[in-house]
C-alpha atoms as a PDB file:
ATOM      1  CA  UNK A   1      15.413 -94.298  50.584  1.00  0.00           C
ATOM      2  CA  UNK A   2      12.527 -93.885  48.261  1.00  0.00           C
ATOM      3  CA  UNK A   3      13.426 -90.789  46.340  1.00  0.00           C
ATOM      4  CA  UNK A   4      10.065 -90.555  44.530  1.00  0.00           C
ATOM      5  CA  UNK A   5       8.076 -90.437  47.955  1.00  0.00           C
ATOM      6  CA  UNK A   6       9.701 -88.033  49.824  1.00  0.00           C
ATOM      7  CA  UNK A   7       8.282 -84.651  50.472  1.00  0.00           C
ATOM      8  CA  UNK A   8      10.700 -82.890  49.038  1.00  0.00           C
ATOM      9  CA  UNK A   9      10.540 -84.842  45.877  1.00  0.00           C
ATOM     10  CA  UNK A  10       7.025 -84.350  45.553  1.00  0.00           C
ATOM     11  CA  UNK A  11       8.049 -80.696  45.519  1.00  0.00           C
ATOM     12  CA  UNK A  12      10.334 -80.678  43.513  1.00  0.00           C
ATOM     13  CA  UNK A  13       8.649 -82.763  40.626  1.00  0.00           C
ATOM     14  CA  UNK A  14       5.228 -80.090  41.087  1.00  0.00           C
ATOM     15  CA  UNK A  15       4.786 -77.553  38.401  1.00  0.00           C
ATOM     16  CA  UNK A  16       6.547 -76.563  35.307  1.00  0.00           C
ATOM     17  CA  UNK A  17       9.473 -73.966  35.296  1.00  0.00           C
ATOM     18  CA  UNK A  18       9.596 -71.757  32.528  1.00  0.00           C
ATOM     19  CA  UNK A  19      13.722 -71.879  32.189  1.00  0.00           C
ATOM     20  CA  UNK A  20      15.852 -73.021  30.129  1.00  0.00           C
ATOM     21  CA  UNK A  21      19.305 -74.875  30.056  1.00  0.00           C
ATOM     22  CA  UNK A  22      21.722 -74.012  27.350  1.00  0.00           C
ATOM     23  CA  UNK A  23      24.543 -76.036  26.217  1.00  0.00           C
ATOM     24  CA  UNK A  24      28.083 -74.381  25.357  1.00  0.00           C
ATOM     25  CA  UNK A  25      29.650 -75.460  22.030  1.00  0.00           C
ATOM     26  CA  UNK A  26      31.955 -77.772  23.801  1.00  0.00           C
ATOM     27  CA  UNK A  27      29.388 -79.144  26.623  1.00  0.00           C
ATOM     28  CA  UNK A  28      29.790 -82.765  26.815  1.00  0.00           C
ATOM     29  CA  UNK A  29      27.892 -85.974  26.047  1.00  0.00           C
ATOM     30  CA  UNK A  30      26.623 -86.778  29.680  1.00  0.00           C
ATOM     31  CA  UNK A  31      23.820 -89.644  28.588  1.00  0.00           C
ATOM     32  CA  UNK A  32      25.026 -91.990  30.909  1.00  0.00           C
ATOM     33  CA  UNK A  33      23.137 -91.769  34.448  1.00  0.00           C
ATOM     34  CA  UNK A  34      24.616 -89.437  37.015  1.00  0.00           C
ATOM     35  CA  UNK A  35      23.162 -91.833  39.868  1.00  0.00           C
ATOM     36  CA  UNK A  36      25.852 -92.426  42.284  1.00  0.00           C
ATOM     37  CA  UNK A  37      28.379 -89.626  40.928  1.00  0.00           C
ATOM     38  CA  UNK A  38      30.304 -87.248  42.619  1.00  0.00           C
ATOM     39  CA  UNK A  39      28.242 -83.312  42.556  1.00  0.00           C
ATOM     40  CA  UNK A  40      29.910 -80.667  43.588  1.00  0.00           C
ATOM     41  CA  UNK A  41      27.728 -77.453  44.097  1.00  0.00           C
ATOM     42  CA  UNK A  42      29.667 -74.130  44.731  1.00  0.00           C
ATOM     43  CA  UNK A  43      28.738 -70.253  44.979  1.00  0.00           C
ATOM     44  CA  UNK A  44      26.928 -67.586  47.067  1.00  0.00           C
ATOM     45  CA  UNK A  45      23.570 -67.216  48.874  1.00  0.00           C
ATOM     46  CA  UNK A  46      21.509 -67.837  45.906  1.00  0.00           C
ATOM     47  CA  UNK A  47      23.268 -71.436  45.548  1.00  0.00           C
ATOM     48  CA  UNK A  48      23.692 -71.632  49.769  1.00  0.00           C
ATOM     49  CA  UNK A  49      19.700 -70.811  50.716  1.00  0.00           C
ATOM     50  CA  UNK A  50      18.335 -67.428  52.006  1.00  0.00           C
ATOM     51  CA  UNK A  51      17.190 -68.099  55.377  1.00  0.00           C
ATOM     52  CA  UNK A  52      13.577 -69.402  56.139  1.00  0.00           C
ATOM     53  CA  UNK A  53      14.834 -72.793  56.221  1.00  0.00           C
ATOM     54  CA  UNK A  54      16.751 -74.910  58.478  1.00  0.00           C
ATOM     55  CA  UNK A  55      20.183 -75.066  58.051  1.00  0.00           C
ATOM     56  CA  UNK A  56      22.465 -78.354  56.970  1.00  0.00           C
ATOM     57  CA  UNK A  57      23.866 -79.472  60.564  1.00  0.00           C
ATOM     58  CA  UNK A  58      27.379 -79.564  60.897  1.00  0.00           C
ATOM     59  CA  UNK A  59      27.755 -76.787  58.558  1.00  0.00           C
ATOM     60  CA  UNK A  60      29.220 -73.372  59.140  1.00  0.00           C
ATOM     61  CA  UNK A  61      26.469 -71.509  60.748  1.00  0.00           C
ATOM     62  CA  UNK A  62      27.362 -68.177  58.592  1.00  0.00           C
ATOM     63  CA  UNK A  63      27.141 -69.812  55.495  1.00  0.00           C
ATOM     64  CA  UNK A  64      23.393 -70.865  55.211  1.00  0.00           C
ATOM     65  CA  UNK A  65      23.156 -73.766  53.568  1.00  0.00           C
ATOM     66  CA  UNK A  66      20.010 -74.975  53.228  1.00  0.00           C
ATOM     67  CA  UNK A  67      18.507 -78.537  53.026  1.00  0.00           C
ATOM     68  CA  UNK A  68      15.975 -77.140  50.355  1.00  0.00           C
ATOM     69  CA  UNK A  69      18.524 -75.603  48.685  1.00  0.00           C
ATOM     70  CA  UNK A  70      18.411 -76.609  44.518  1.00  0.00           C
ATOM     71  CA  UNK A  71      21.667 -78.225  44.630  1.00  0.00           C
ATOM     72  CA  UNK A  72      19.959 -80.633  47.679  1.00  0.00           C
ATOM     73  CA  UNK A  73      16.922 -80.874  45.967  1.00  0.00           C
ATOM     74  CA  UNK A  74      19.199 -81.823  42.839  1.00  0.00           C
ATOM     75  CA  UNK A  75      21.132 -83.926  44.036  1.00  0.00           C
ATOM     76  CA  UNK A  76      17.995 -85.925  45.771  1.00  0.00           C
ATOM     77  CA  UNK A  77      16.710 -86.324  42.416  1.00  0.00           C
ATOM     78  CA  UNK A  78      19.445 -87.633  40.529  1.00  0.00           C
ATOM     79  CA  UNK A  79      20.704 -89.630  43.420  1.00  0.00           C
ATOM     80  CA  UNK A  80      23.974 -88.394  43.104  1.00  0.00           C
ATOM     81  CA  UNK A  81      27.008 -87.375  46.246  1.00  0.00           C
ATOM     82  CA  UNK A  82      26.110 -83.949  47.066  1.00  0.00           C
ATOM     83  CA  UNK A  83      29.781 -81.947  48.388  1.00  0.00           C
ATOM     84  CA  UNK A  84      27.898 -78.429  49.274  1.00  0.00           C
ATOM     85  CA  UNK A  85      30.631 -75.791  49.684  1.00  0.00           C
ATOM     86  CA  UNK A  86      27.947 -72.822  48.993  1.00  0.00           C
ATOM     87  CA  UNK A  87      28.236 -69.988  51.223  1.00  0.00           C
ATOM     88  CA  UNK A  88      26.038 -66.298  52.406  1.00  0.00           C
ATOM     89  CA  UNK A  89      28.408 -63.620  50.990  1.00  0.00           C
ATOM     90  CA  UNK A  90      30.644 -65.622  48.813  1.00  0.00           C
ATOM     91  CA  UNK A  91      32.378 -63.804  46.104  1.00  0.00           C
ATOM     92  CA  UNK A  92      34.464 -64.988  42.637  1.00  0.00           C
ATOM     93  CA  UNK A  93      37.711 -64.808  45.307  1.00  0.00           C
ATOM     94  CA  UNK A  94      35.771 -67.583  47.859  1.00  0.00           C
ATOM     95  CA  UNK A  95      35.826 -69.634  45.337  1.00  0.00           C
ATOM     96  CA  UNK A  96      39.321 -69.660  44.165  1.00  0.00           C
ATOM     97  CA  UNK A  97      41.114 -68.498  47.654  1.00  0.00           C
ATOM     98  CA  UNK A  98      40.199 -69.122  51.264  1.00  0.00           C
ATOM     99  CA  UNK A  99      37.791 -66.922  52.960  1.00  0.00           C
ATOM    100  CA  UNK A 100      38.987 -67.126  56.925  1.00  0.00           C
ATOM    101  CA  UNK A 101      38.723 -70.372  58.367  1.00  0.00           C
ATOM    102  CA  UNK A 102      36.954 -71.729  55.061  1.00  0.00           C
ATOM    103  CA  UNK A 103      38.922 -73.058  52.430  1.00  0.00           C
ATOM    104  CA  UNK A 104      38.599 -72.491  48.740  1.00  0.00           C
ATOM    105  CA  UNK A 105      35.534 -73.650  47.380  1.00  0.00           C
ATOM    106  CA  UNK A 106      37.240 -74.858  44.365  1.00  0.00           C
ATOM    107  CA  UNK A 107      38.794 -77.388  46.060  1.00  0.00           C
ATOM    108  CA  UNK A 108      36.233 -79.390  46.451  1.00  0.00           C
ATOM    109  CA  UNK A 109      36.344 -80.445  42.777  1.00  0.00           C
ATOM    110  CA  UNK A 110      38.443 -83.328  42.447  1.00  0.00           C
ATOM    111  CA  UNK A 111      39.124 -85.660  39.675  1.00  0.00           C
ATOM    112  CA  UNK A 112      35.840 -87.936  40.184  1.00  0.00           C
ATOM    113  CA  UNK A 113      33.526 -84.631  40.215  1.00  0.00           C
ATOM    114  CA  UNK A 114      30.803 -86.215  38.129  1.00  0.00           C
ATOM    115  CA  UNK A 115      28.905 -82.280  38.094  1.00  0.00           C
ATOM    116  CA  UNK A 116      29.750 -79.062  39.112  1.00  0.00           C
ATOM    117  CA  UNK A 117      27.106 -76.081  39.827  1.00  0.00           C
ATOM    118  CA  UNK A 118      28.116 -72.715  40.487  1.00  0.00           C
ATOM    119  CA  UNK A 119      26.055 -69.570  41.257  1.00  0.00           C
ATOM    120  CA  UNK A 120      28.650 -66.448  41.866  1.00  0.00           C
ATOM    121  CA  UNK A 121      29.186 -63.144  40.832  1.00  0.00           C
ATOM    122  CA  UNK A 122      26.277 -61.367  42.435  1.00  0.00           C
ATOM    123  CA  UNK A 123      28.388 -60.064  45.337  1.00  0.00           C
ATOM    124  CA  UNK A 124      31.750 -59.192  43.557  1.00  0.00           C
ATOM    125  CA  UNK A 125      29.601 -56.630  41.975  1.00  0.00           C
ATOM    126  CA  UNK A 126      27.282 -55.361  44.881  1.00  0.00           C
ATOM    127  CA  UNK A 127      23.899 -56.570  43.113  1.00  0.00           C
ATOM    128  CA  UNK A 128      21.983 -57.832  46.495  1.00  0.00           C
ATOM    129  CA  UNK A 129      23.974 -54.991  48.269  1.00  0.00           C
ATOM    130  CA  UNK A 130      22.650 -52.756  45.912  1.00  0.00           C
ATOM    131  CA  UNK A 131      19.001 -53.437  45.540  1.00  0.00           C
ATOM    132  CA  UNK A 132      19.161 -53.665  49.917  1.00  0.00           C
ATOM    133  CA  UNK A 133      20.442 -50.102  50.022  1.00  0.00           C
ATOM    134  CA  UNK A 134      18.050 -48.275  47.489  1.00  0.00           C
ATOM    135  CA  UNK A 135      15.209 -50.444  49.178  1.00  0.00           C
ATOM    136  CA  UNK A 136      16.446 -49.497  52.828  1.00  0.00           C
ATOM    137  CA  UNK A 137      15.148 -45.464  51.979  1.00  0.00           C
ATOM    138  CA  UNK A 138      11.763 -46.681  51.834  1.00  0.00           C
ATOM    139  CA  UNK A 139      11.533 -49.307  54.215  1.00  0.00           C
ATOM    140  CA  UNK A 140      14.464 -48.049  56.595  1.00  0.00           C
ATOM    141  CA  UNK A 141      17.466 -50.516  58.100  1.00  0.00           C
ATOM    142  CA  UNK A 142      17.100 -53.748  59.709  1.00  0.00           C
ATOM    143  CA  UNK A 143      19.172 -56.072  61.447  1.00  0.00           C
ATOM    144  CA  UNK A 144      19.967 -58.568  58.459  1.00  0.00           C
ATOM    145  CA  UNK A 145      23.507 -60.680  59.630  1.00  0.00           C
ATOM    146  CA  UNK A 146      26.602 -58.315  60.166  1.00  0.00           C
ATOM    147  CA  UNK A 147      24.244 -55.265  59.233  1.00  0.00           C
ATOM    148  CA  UNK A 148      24.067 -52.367  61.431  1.00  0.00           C
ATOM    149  CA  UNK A 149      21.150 -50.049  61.742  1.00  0.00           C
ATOM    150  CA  UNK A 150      21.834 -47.384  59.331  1.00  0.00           C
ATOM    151  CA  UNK A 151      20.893 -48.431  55.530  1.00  0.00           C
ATOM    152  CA  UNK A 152      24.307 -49.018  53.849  1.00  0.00           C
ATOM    153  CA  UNK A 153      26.152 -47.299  50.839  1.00  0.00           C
ATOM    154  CA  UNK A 154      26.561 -49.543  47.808  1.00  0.00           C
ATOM    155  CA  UNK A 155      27.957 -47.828  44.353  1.00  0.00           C
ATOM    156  CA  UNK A 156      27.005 -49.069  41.086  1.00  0.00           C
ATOM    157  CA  UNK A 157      29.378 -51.428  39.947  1.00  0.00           C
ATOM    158  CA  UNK A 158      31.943 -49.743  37.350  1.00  0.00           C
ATOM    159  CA  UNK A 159      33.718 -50.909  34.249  1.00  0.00           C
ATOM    160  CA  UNK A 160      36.940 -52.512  36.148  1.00  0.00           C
ATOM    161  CA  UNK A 161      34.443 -54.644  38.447  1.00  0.00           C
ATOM    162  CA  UNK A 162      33.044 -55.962  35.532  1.00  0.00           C
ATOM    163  CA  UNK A 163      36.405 -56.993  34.091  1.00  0.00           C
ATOM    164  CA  UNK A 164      37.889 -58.382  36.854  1.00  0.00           C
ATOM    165  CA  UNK A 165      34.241 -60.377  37.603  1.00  0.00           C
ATOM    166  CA  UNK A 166      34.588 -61.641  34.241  1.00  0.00           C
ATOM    167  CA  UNK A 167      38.489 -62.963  34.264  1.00  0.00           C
ATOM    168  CA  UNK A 168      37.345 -64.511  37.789  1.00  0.00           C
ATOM    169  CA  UNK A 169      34.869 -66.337  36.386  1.00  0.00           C
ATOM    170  CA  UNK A 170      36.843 -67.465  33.276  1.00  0.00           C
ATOM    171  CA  UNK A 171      39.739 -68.595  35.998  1.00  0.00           C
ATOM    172  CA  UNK A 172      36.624 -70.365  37.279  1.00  0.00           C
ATOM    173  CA  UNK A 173      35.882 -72.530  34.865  1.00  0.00           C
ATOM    174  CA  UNK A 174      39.597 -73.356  33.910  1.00  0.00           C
ATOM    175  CA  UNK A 175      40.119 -74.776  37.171  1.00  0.00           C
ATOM    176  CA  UNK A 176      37.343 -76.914  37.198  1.00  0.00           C
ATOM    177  CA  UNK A 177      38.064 -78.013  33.663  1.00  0.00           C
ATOM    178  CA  UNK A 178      41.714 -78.694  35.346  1.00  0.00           C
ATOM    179  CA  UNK A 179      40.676 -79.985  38.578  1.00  0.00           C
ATOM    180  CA  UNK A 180      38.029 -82.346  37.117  1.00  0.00           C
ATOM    181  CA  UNK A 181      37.780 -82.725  33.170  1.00  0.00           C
ATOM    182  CA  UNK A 182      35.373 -85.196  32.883  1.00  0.00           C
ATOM    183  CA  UNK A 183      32.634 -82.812  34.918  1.00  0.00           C
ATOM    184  CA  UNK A 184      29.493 -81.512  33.609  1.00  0.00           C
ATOM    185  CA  UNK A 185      29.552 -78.061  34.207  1.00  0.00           C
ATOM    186  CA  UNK A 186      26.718 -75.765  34.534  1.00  0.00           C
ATOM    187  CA  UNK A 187      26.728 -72.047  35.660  1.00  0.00           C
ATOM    188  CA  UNK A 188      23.249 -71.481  36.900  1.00  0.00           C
ATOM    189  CA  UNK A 189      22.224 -67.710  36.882  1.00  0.00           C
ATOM    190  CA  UNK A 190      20.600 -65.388  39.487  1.00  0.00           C
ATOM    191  CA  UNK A 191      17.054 -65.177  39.023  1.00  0.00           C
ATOM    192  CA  UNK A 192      15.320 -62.229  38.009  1.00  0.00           C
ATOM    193  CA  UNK A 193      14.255 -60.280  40.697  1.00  0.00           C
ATOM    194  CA  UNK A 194      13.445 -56.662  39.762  1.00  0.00           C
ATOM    195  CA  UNK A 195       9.803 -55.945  38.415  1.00  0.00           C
ATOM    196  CA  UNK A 196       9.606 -52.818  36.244  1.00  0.00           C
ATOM    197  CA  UNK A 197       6.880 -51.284  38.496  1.00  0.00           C
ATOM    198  CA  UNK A 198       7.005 -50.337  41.977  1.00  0.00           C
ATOM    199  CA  UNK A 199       4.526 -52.457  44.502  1.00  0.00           C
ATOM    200  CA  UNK A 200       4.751 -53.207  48.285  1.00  0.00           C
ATOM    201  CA  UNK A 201       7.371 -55.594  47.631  1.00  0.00           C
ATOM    202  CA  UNK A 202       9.613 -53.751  45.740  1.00  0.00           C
ATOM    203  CA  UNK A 203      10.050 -50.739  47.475  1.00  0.00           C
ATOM    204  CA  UNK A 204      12.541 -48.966  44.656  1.00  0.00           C
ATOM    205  CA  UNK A 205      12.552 -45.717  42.978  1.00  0.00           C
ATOM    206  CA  UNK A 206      11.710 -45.930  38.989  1.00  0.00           C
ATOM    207  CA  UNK A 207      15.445 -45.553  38.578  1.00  0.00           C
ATOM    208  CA  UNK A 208      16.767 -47.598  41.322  1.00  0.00           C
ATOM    209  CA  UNK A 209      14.949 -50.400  39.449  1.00  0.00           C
ATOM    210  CA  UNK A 210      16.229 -49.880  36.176  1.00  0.00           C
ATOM    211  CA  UNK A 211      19.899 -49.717  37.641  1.00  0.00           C
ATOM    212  CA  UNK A 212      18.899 -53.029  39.124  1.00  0.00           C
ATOM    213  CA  UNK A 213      17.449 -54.902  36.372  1.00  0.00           C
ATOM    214  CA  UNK A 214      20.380 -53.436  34.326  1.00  0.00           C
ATOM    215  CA  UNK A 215      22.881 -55.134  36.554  1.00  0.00           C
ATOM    216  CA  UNK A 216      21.228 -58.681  36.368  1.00  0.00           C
ATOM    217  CA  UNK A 217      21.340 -58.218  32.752  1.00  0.00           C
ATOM    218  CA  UNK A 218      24.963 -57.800  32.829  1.00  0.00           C
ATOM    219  CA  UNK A 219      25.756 -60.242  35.393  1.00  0.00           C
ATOM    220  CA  UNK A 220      23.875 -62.817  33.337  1.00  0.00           C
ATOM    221  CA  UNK A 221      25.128 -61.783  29.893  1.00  0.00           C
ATOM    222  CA  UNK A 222      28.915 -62.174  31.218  1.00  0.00           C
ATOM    223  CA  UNK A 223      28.228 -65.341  32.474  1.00  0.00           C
ATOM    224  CA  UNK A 224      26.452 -66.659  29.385  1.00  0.00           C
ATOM    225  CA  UNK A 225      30.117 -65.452  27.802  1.00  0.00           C
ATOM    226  CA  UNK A 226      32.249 -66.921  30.058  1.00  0.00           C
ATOM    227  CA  UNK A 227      29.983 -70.342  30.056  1.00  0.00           C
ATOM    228  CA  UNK A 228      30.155 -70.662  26.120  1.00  0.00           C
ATOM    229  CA  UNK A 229      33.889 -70.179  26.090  1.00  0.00           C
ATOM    230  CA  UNK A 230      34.312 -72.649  28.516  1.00  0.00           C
ATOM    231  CA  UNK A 231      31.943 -74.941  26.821  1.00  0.00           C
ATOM    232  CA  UNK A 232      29.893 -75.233  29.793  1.00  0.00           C
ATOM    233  CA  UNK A 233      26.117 -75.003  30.302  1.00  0.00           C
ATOM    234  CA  UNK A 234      23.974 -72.077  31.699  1.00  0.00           C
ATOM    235  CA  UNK A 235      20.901 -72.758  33.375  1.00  0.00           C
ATOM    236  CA  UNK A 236      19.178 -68.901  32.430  1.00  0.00           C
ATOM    237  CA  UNK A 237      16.103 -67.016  33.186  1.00  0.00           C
ATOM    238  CA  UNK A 238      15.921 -64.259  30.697  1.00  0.00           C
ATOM    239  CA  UNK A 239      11.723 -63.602  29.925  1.00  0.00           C
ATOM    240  CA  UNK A 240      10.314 -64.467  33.679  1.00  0.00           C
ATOM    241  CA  UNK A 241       7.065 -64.253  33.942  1.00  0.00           C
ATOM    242  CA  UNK A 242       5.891 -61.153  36.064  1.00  0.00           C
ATOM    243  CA  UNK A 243       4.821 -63.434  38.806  1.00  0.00           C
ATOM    244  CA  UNK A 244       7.818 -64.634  39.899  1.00  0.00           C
ATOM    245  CA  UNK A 245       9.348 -61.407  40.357  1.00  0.00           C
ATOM    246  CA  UNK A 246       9.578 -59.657  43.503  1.00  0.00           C
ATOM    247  CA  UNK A 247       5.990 -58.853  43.000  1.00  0.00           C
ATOM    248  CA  UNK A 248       4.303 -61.794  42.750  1.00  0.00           C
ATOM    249  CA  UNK A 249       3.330 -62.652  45.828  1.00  0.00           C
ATOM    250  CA  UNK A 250       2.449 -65.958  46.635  1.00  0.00           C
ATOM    251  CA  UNK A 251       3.982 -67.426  43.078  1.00  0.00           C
ATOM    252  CA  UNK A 252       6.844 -65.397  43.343  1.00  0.00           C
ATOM    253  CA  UNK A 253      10.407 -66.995  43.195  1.00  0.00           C
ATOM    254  CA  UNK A 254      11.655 -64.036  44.677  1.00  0.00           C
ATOM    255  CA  UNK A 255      11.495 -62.058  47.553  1.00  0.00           C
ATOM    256  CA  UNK A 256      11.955 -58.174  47.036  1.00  0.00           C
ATOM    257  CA  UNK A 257      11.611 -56.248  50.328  1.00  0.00           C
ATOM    258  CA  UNK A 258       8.446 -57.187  52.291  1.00  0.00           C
ATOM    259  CA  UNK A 259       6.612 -54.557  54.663  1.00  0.00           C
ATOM    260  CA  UNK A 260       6.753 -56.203  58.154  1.00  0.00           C
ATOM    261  CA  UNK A 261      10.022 -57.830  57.342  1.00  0.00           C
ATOM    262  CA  UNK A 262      11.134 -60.135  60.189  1.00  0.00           C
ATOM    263  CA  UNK A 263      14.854 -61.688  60.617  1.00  0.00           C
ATOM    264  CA  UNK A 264      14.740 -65.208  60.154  1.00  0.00           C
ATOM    265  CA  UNK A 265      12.179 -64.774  56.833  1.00  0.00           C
ATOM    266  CA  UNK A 266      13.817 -65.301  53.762  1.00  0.00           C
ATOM    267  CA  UNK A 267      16.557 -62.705  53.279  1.00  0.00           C
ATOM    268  CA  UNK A 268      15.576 -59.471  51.044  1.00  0.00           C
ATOM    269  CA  UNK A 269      16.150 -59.771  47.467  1.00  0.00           C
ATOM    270  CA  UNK A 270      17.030 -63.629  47.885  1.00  0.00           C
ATOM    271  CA  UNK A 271      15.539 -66.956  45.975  1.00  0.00           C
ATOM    272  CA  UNK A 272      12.473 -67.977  48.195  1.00  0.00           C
ATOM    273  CA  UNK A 273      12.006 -72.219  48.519  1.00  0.00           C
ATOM    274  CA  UNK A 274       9.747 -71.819  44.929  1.00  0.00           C
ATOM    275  CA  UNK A 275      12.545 -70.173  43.544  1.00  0.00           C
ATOM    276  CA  UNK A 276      15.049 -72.936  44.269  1.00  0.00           C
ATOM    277  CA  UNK A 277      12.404 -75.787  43.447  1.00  0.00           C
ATOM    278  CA  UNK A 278      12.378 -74.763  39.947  1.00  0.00           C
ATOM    279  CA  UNK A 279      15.791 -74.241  39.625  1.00  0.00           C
ATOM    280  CA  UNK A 280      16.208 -77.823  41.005  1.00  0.00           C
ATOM    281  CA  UNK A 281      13.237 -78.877  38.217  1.00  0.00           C
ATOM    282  CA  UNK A 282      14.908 -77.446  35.243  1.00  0.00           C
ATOM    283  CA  UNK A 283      18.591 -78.565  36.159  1.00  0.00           C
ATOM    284  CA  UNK A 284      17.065 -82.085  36.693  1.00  0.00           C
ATOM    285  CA  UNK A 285      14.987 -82.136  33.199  1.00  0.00           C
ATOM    286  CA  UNK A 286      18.308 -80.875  31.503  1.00  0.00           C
ATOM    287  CA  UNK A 287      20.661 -83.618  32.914  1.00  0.00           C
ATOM    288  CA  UNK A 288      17.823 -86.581  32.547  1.00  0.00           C
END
């Protein structure tokens, strides 16, 4: 295979992304090539896909993983093994324990794991959930997977779901370190989604927005912690430009909650394909 001719190289090698991959005190000296290696990509919906794409055959249907997924993309572009063990819905525990018929995500790090990605945290803490429920006043409920018809009640995450999010994560990273020591490891945060104006994509309150943006924050300063412990790398996206928020339209790397929402479109308040093209960009400029 020609990697540089393919269509979804060509996409992934268009434009510039304006992120930025930071190194842990500890990261490793990973000059040599990664062509060939073992990758290992793990985590929720933002790391699986978010619908509007086919889905990877022989996959569990539920899970969504996407061939235009970053880690795909990634893995395309470095010419590396891709083991995809993403999953719709996962949490900190589906990564460490089994989640029904799946087993741990973890396990698929073994001792030749060249690279590791992981994108959790989101869910353990209800941020998706959240942003669906404040949106689903305005727009009213939809069918979106398991969802019924009434808009659903999410809380704002308190103190002890922050903790224990935190200690997952940190358990995390010690069992890759364990499971596969000689691993690059790179946490690789949830894009910013939440605009600080209201527009027909982003059907929030003033406050629901703030609550939202404030929870990203978190979520990405805890894993920015957690990462520079562990002397991994973070792939971050603090100081987005406006138009890839859920406003953006047409450059957006997000979706917020669309009028005429249809199932099957990219899920609300989900990476679109942009959004996991430059993901795929940056991660591949950082490990070239």
């Amino acid at each position: 295979m020609r990697y540089s001719g393919s269509p979804i190289w060509k996409a992934l090698c268009a434009g510039a992304a304006a992120l930025a991959l930071v190194s842990g005190a500890q990261a490793q000296d990973t000059s040599n090539s990664l062509a060939g290696g073992r990758y290992v990509a793990m985590g929720s919906s933002f790391a699986a896909g978010s619908g509007g794409s086919q889905v990877k055959y022989n996959t569990p249907q539920r899970c969504g993983r996407s061939y235009e997924n970053y880690a795909t993309l990634l893995a395309e572009g470095l010419r590396m093994l891709l083991v995809d063990v993403t999953c719709g819905g996962a949490t900190t525990a589906h990564v460490l324990g089994a989640w029904n018929e799946l087993p741990p995500q973890i396990d698929a790090v073994t001792p030749d794991t060249d690279l590791v990605t992981i994108t959790v945290g989101g869910n353990d803490i209800g941020y998706v959930g959240y942003l669906i429920a404040e949106s689903c006043k305005v727009r009213g409920p939809i069918q979106l997977g398991a969802a019924g018809t009434v808009c659903p009640q999410v809380s704002v995450p308190d103190d002890a779901a922050w903790f224990k999010l935190e200690n997952d994560l940190r358990t995390i990273a010690e069992e890759v370190r364990k499971r596969a020591p000689n691993a690059r490891l790179i946490f690789v945060q949830y894009l910013e989604m939440v605009p600080p104006y209201v527009c027909a994509d982003s059907p929030l309150s003033p406050e629901a927005a703030k609550i939202g943006r404030d929870i990203g924050l978190r979520l990405a300063q805890i894993t920015d912690r957690v990462a520079k412990e562990a002397g991994a790398e973070v792939l971050g996206f603090s100081n987005t430009s406006k138009k890839r928020l859920a406003c953006g339209g047409k450059t957006a790397w997000v979706t917020g909650w669309p009028a005429g929402y249809q199932p099957g479109d990219t899920f609300p308040w989900h990476p679109t394909r942009a959004g996991h093209s430059a993901i795929a960009r940056q991660l591949l400029k950082g490990l070239r």
